[in-house]
C-alpha atoms as a PDB file:
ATOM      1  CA  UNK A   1     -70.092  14.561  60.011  1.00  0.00           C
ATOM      2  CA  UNK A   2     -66.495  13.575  59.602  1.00  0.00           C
ATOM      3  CA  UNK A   3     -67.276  10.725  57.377  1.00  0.00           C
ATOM      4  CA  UNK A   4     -67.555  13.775  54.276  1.00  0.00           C
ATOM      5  CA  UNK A   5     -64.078  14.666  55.030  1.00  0.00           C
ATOM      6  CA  UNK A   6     -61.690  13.245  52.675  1.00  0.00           C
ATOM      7  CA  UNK A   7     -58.044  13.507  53.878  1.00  0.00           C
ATOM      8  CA  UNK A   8     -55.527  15.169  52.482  1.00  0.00           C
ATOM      9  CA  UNK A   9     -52.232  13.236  51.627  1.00  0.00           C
ATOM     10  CA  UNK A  10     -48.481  14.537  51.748  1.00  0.00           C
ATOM     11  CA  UNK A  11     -46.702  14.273  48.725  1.00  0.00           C
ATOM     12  CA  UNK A  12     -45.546  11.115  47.343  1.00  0.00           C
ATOM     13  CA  UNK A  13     -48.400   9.430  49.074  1.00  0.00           C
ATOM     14  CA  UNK A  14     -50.858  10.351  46.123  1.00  0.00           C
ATOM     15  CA  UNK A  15     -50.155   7.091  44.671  1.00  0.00           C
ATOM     16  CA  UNK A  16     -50.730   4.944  47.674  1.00  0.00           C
ATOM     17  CA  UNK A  17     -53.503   2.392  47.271  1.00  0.00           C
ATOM     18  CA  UNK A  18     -55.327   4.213  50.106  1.00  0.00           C
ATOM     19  CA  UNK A  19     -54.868   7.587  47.960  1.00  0.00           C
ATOM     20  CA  UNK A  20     -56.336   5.783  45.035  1.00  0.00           C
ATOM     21  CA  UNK A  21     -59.806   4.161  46.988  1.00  0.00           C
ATOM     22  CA  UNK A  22     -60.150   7.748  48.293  1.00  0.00           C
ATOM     23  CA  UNK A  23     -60.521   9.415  44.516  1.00  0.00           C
ATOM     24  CA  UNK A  24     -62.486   6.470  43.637  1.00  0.00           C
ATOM     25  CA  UNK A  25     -64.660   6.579  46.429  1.00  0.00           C
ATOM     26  CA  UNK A  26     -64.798  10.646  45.976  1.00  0.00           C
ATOM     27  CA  UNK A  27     -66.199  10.271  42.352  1.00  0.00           C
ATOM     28  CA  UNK A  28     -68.961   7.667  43.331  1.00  0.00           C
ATOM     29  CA  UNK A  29     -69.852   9.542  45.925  1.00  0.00           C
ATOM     30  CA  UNK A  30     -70.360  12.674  43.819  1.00  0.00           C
ATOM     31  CA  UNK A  31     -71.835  10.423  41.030  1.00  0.00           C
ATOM     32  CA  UNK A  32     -74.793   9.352  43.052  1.00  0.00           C
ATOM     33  CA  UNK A  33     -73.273   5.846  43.027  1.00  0.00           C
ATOM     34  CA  UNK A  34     -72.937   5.400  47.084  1.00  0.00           C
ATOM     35  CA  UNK A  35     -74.756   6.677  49.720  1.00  0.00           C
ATOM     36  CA  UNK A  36     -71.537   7.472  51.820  1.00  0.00           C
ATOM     37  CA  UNK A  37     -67.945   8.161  51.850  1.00  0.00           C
ATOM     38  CA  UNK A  38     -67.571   4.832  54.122  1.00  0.00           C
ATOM     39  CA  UNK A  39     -69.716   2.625  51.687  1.00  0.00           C
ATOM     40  CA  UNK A  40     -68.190   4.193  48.535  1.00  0.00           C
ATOM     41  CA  UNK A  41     -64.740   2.885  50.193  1.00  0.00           C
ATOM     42  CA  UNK A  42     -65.966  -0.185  50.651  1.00  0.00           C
ATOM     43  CA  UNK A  43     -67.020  -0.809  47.550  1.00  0.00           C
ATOM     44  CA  UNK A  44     -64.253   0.542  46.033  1.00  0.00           C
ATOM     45  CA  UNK A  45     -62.360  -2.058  48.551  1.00  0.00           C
ATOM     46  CA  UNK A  46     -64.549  -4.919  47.662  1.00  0.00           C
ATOM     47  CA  UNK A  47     -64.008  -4.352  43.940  1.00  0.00           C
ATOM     48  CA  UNK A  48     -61.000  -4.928  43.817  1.00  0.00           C
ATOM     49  CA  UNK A  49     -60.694  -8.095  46.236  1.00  0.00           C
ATOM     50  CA  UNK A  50     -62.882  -9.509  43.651  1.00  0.00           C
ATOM     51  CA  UNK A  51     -60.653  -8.284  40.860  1.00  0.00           C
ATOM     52  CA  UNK A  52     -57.259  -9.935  42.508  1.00  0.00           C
ATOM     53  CA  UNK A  53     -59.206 -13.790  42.894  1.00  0.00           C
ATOM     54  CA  UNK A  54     -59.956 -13.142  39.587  1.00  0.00           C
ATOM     55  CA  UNK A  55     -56.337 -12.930  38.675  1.00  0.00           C
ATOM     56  CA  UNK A  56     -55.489 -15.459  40.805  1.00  0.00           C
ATOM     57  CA  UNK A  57     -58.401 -18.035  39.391  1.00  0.00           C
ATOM     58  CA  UNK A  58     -56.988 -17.314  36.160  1.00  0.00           C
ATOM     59  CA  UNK A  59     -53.444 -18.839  37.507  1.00  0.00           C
ATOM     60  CA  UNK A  60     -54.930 -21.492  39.377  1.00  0.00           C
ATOM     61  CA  UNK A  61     -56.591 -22.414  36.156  1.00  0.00           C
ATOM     62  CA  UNK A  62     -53.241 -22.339  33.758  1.00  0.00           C
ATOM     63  CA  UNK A  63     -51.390 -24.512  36.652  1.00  0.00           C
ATOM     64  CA  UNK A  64     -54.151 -26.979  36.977  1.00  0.00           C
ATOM     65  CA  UNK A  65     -54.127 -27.251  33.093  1.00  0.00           C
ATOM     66  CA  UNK A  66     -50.705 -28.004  32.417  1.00  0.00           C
ATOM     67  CA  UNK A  67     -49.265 -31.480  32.181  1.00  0.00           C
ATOM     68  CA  UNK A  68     -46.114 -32.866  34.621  1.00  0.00           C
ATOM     69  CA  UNK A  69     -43.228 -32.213  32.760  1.00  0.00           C
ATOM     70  CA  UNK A  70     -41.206 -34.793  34.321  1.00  0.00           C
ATOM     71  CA  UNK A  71     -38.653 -31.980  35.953  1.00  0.00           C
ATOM     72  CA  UNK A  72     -39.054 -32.987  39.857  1.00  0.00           C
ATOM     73  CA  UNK A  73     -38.267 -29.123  41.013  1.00  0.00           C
ATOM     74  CA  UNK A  74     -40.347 -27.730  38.124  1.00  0.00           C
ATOM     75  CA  UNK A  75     -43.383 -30.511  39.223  1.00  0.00           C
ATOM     76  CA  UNK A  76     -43.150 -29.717  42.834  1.00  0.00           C
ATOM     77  CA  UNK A  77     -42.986 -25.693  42.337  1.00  0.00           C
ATOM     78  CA  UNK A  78     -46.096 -26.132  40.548  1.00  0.00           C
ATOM     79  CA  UNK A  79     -47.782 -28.101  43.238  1.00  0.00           C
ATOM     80  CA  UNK A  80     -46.351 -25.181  46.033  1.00  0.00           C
ATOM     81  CA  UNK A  81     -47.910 -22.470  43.254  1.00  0.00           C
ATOM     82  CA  UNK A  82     -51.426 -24.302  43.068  1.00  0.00           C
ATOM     83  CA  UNK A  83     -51.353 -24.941  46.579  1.00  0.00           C
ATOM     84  CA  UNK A  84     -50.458 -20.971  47.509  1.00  0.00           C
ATOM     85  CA  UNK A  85     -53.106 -20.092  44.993  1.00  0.00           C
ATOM     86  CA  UNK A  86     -55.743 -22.306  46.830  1.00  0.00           C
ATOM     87  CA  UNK A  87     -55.278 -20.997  49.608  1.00  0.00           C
ATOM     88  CA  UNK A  88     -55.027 -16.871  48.721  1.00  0.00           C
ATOM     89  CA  UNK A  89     -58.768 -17.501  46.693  1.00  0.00           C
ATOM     90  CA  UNK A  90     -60.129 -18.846  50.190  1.00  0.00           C
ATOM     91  CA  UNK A  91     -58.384 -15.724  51.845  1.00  0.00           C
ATOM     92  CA  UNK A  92     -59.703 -13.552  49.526  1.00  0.00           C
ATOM     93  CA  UNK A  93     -63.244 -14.848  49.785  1.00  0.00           C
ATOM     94  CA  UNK A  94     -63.144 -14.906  53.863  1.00  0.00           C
ATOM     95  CA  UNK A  95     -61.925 -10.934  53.182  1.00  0.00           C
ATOM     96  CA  UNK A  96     -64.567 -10.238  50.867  1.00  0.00           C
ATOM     97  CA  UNK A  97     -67.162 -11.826  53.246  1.00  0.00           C
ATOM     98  CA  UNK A  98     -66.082  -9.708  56.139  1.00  0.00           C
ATOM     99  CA  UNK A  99     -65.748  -6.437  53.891  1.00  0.00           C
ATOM    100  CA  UNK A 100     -69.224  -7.132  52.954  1.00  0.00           C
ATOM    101  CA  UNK A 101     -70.975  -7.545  55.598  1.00  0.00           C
ATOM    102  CA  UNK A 102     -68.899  -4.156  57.101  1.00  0.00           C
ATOM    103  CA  UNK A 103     -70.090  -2.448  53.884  1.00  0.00           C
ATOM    104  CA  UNK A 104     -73.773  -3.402  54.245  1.00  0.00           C
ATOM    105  CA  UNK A 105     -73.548  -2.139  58.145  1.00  0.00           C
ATOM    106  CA  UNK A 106     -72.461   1.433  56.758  1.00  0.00           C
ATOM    107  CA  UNK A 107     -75.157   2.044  54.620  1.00  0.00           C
ATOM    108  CA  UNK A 108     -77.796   1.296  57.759  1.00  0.00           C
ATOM    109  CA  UNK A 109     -75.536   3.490  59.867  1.00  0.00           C
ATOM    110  CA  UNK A 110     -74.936   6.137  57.557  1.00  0.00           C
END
């Protein structure tokens, strides 16, 4: 029953990022495009996981692509930047794995 409810935020927390899944998640819900509150969250959620390891492919991609430029610091801050990236796209993907398999268990439990 309390999965309907949609809270109510105090001001200056309508542009939180929890604020924003909730009117997301509130218009697929009334669009017909989830079957719940909970999954339309989650798929709101899951969206845009997948939308920040696209960004950060496209980074990866310009770093790998780009030649030494013979600048030790500059060289090694790229390495640290491709490395970092690396390892945020595996994060992301472990995150996206979990949030999936929570948002598949909320449609069977709705």
């Amino acid at each position: 029953m309390s999965e309907g409810i949609v809270p109510l935020r105090r001001r200056g927390e309508e542009r939180s990022a929890l604020a924003r899944v909730d009117a997301v998640a509130v218009e697929m819900l009334a669009g017909g495009r989830a079957v719940s509150l909970r999954v339309a969250r989650a798929e709101v959620i899951l969206a845009d996981m997948r939308d920040q390891r696209d960004q950060l492919a496209v980074l990866l991609a310009d770093l790998r692509g780009r030649e030494l430029t013979g600048e030790v610091l500059i060289d090694e801050a790229n390495a640290s930047l491709i490395t970092a990236l690396d390892q945020g796209i595996v994060q992301i993907d472990l995150f996206v794995a979990q949030a999936r398999t929570y948002a598949d268990g909320a449609g069977q439990t709705r």
